[in-house]
Protein backbone atom coordinates (compact mmCIF):
# COMPACT_ATOMS: atom_id res chain seq x y z
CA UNK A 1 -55.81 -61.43 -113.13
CA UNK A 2 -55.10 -60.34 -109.12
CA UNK A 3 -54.14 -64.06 -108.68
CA UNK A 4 -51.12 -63.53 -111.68
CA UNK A 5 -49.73 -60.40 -110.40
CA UNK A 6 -49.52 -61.60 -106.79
CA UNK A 7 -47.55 -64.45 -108.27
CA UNK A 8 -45.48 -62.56 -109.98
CA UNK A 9 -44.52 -59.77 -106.89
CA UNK A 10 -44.30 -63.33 -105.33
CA UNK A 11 -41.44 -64.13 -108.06
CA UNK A 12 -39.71 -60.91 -107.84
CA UNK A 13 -39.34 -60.60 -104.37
CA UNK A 14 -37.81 -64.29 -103.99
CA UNK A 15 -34.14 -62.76 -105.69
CA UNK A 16 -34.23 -60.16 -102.59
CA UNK A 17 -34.66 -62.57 -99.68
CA UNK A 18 -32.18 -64.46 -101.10
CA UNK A 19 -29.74 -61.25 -101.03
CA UNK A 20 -30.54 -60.54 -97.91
CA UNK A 21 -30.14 -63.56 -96.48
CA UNK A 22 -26.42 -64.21 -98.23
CA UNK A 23 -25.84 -60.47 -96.54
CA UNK A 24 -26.80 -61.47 -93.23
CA UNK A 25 -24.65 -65.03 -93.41
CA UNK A 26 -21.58 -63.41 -94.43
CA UNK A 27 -20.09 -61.68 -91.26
CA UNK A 28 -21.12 -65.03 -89.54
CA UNK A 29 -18.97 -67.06 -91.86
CA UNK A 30 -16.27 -64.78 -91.52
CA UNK A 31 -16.09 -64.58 -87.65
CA UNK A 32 -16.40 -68.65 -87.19
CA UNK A 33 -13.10 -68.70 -89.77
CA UNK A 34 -11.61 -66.39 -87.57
CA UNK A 35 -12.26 -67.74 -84.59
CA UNK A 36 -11.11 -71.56 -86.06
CA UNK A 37 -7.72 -69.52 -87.16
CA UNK A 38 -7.29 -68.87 -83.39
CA UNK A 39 -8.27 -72.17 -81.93
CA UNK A 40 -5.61 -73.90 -84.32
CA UNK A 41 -2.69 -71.19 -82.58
CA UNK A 42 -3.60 -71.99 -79.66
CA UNK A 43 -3.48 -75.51 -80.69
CA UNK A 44 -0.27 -75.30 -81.50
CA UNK A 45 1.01 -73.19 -78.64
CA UNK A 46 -0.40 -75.72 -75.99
CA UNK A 47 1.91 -78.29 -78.01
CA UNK A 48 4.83 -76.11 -77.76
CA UNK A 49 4.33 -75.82 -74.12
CA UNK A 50 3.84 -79.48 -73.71
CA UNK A 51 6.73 -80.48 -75.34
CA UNK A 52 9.11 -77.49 -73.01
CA UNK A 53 7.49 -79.18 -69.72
CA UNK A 54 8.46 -82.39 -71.03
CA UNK A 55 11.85 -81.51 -71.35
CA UNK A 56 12.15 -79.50 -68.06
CA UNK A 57 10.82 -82.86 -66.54
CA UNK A 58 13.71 -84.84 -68.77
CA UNK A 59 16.26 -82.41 -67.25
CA UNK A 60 14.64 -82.61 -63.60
CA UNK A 61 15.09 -86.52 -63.60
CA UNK A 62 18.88 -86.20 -64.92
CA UNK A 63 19.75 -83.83 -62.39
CA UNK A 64 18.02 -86.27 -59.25
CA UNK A 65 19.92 -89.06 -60.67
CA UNK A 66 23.20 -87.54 -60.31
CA UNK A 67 22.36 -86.40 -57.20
CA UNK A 68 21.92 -89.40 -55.40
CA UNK A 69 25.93 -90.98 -55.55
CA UNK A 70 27.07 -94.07 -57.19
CA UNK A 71 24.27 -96.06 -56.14
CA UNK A 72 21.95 -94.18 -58.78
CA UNK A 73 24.38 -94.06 -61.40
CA UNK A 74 24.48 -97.58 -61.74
CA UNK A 75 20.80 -97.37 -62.52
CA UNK A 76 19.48 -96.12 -65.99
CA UNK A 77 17.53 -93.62 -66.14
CA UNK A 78 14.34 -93.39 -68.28
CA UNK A 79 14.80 -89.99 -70.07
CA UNK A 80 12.30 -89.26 -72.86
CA UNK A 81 13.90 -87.51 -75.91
CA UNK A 82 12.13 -86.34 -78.51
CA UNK A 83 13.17 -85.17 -81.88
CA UNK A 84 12.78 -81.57 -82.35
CA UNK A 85 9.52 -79.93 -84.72
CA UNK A 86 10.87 -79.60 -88.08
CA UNK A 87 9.85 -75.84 -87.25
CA UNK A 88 12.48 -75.33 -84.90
CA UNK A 89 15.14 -77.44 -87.09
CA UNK A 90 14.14 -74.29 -90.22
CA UNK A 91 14.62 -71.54 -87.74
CA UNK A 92 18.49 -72.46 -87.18
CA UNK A 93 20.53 -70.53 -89.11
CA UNK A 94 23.46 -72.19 -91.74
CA UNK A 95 26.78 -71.45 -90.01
CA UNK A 96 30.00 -70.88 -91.73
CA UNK A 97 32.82 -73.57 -91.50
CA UNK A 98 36.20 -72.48 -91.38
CA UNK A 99 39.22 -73.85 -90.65
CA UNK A 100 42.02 -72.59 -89.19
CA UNK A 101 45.19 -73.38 -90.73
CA UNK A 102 48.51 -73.99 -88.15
CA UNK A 103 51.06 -71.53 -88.44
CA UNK A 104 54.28 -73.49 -89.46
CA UNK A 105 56.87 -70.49 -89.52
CA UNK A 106 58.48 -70.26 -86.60
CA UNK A 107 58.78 -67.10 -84.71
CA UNK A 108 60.95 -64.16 -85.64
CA UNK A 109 64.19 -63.91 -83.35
CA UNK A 110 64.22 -61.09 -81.35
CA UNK A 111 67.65 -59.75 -80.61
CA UNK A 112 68.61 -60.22 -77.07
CA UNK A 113 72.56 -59.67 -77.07
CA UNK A 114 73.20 -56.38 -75.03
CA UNK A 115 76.00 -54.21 -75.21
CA UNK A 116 78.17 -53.59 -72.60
CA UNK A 117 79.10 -49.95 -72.18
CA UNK A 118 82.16 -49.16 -69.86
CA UNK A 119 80.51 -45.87 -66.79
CA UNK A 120 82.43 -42.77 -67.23
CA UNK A 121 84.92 -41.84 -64.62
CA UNK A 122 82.89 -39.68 -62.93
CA UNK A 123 80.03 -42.39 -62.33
CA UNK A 124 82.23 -44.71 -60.58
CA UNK A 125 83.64 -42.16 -58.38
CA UNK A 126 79.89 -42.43 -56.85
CA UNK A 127 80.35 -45.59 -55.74
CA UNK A 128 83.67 -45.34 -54.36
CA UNK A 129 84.27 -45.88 -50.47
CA UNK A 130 85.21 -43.15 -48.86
CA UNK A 131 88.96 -43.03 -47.91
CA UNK A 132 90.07 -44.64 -44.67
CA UNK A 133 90.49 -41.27 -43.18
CA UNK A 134 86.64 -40.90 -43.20
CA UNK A 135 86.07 -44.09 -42.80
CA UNK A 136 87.84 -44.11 -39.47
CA UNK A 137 86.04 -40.55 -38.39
CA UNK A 138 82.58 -42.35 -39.43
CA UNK A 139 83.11 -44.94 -37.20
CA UNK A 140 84.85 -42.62 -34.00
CA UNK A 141 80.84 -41.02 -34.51
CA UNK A 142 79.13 -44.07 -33.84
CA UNK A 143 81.21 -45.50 -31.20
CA UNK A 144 80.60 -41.78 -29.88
CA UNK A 145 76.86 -42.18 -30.36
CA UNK A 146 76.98 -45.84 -28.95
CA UNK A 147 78.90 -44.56 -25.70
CA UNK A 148 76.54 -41.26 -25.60
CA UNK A 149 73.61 -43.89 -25.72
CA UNK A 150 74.96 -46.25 -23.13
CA UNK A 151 75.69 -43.32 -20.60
CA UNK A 152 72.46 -42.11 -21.04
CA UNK A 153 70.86 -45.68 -20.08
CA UNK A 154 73.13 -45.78 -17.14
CA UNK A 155 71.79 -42.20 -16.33
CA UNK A 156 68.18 -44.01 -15.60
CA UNK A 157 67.43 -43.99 -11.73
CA UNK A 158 66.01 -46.25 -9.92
CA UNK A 159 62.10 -45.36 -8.85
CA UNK A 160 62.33 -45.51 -5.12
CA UNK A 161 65.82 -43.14 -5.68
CA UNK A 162 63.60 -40.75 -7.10
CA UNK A 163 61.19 -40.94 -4.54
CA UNK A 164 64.09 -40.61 -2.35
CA UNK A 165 65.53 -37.06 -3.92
CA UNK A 166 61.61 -36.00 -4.36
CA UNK A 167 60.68 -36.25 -0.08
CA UNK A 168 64.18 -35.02 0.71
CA UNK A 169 63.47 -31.87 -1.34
CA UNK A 170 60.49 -31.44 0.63
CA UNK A 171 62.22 -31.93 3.94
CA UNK A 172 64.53 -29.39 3.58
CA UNK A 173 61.81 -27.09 2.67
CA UNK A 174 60.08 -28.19 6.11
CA UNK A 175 63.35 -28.14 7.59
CA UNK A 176 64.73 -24.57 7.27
CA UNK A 177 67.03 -24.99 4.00
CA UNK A 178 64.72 -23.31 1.59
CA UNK A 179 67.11 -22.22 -0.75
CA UNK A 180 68.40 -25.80 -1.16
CA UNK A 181 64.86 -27.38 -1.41
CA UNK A 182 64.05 -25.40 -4.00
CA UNK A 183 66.97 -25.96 -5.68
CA UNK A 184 66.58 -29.61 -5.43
CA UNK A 185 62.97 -29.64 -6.53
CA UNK A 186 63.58 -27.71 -9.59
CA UNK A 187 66.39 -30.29 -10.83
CA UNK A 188 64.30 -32.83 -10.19
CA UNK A 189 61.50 -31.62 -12.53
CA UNK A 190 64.10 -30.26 -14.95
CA UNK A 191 65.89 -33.72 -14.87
CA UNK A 192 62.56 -35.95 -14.47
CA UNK A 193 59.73 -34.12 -16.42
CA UNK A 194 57.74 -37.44 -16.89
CA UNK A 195 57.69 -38.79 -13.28
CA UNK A 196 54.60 -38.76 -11.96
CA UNK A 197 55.52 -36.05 -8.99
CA UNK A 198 57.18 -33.52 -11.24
CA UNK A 199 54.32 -31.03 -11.20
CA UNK A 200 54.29 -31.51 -7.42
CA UNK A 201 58.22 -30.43 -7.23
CA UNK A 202 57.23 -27.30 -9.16
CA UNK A 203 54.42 -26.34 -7.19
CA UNK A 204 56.56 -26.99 -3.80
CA UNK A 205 59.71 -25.54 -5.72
CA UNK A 206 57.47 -22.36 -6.34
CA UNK A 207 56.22 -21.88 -2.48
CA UNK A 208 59.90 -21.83 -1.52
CA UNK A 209 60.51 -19.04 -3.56
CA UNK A 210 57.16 -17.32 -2.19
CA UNK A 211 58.68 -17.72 1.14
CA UNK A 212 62.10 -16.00 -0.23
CA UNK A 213 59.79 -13.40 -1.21
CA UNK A 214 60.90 -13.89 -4.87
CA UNK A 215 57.45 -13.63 -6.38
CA UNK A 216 58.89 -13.06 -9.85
CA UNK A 217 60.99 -15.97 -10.31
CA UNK A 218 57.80 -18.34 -8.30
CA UNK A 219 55.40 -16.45 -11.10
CA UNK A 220 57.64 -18.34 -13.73
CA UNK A 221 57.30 -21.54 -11.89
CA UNK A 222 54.32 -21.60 -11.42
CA UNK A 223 53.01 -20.70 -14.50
CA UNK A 224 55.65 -23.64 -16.05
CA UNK A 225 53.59 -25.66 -13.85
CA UNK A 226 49.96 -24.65 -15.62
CA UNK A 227 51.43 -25.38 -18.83
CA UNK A 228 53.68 -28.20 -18.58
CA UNK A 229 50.96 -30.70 -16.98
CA UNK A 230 46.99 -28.91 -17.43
CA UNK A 231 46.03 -32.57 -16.24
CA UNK A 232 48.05 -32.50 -13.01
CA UNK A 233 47.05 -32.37 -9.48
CA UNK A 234 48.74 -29.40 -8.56
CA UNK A 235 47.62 -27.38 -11.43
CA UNK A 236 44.55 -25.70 -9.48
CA UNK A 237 46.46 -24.86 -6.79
CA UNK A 238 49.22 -23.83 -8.99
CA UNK A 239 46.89 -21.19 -10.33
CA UNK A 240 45.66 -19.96 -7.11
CA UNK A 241 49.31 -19.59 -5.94
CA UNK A 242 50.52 -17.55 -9.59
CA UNK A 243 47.07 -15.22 -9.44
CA UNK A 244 48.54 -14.37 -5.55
CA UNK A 245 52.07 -13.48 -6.66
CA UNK A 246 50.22 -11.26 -9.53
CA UNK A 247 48.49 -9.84 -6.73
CA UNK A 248 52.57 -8.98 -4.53
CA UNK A 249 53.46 -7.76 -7.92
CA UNK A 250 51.05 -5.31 -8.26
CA UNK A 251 49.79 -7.05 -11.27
CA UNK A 252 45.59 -7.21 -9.83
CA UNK A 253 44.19 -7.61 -13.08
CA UNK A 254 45.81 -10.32 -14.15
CA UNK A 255 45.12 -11.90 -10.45
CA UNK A 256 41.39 -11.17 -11.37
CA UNK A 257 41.56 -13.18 -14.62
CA UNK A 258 43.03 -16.45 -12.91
CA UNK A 259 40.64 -16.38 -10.03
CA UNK A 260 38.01 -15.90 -12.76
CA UNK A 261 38.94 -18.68 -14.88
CA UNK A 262 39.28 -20.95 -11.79
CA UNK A 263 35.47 -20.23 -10.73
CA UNK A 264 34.16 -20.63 -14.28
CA UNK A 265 35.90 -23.89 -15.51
CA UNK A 266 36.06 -25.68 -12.18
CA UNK A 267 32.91 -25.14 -10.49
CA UNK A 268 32.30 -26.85 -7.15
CA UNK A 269 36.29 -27.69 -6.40
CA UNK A 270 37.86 -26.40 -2.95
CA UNK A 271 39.90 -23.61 -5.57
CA UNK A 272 36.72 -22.60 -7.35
CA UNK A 273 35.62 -21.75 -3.40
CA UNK A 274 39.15 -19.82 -2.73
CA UNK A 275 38.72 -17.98 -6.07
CA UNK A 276 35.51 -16.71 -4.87
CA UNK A 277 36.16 -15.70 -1.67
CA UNK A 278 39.20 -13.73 -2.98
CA UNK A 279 37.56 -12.29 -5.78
CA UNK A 280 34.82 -10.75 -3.51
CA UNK A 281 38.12 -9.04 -1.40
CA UNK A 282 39.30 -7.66 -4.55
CA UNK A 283 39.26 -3.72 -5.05
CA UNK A 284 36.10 -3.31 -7.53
């Protein structure tokens, strides 16, 4: 009797094992199909990628053959070609024919004859020429601008003439004739305001008038002389000579703000040293 039923627990626990044990075996099927699923892509990509190097290598051989000049062309070239996947040839999409059909009528004509259209009378006088009377007064004005123009080329003087007229200026200035050096000095910077001693004839021109005792009119001189050329040579002393003839006219503030302006915006020159010394004799 204990024998039988342990045979038959025996018999009715056999069914459950074999439960369990399809339980337990069926993830493990199911992962190994997966994972044979994956093996065959990448199957089939290393084939893909097998069959691109190939042809990168078919390309690569083409292009060094070419490259090397007649000498290689003569030569054939082993160039592997193989037929596409039947994959690839399903992916390409059915294209459309159509045909064009020539156009056989001919262009339309375009009209191209232009009517001609007589100006009114009051166009055309526009492009009348002037009457002779003008014509002839028109051409009196240039040969009167011609002439002007050649006079004023003959005007030109020679360099060393102008020297000439610039030290004989200054001689009679040495000389006595004040009055007709500084006459002479200021034509020559009136007529030459570009030579390179016309801020000179001013600034001599203007001491002969200091020595006339015209202050005023050597105030205007030399004051043309500090604006005319800022870059000159003479213009320092030019400024030391107006800020004196302030000082005759009775004009000391002015004369303060030139010997001012000469200190502060030429330090270290022989006028910034005058300016000084002339500012400390000043009145405070």
């Amino acid at each position: 009797m204990p024998a039988r039923s342990v045979i038959f627990r025996l018999l009715a626990a056999a069914p459950l094992c074999a439960l369990c044990a399809c339980a337990t075996t069926a993830p493990a099927e199911a992962e190994l199909g997966a994972l044979r699923a994956e093996l065959r892509t990448l199957r089939a990509s290393q084939e893909r990628l097998k069959e691109r190097v190939e042809r990168l290598e078919a390309h690569d051989t083409v292009a060094r053959a070419a490259s090397k000049g007649d000498s290689a062309s003569s030569r054939s070239v082993p160039v592997k070609v193989e037929a596409a996947p039947d994959a690839l040839l399903s992916d390409t999409p059915d294209l459309a024919v159509v045909k064009l059909k020539p156009r056989r009528d001919p262009a339309p004509k375009l009209p191209t004859a232009v009517a001609v259209v007589e100006p009114d009378d009051e166009q055309m006088e526009m492009f009348i020429s002037p009457v002779a009377e003008d014509a002839s007064s028109v051409s009196a004005g240039a040969a009167t601008m011609v002439a002007a123009k050649d006079d004023s080329a003959g005007e030109e003087k020679d360099p060393d003439l102008l020297e000439l007229e610039f030290d004989q200026g200054v001689s009679m200035l040495r000389t006595g004739n004040v009055e007709g050096g500084v006459e002479r000095l200021a034509r020559f910077a009136q007529e030459n305001p570009r030579h390179p001693r016309a801020d000179n004839a001013l600034y001599f021109s203007g001491l002969g008038q200091i020595g006339l005792n015209d202050f005023k009119q050597a105030a205007k001189t030399f004051q043309r002389l500090i604006d005319s050329y800022p870059a000159g040579d003479a213009m320092l002393d030019g400024m030391l000579r107006l800020a004196e003839c302030r000082m005759r006219l009775n004009q000391a503030a002015d004369a303060k703000v030139l010997y001012t302006r000469v200190v502060t915006q030429f330090p270290g020159t022989a006028a910034a040293t005058q300016a000084e010394q002339r500012l400390a004799a000043l009145p405070q």
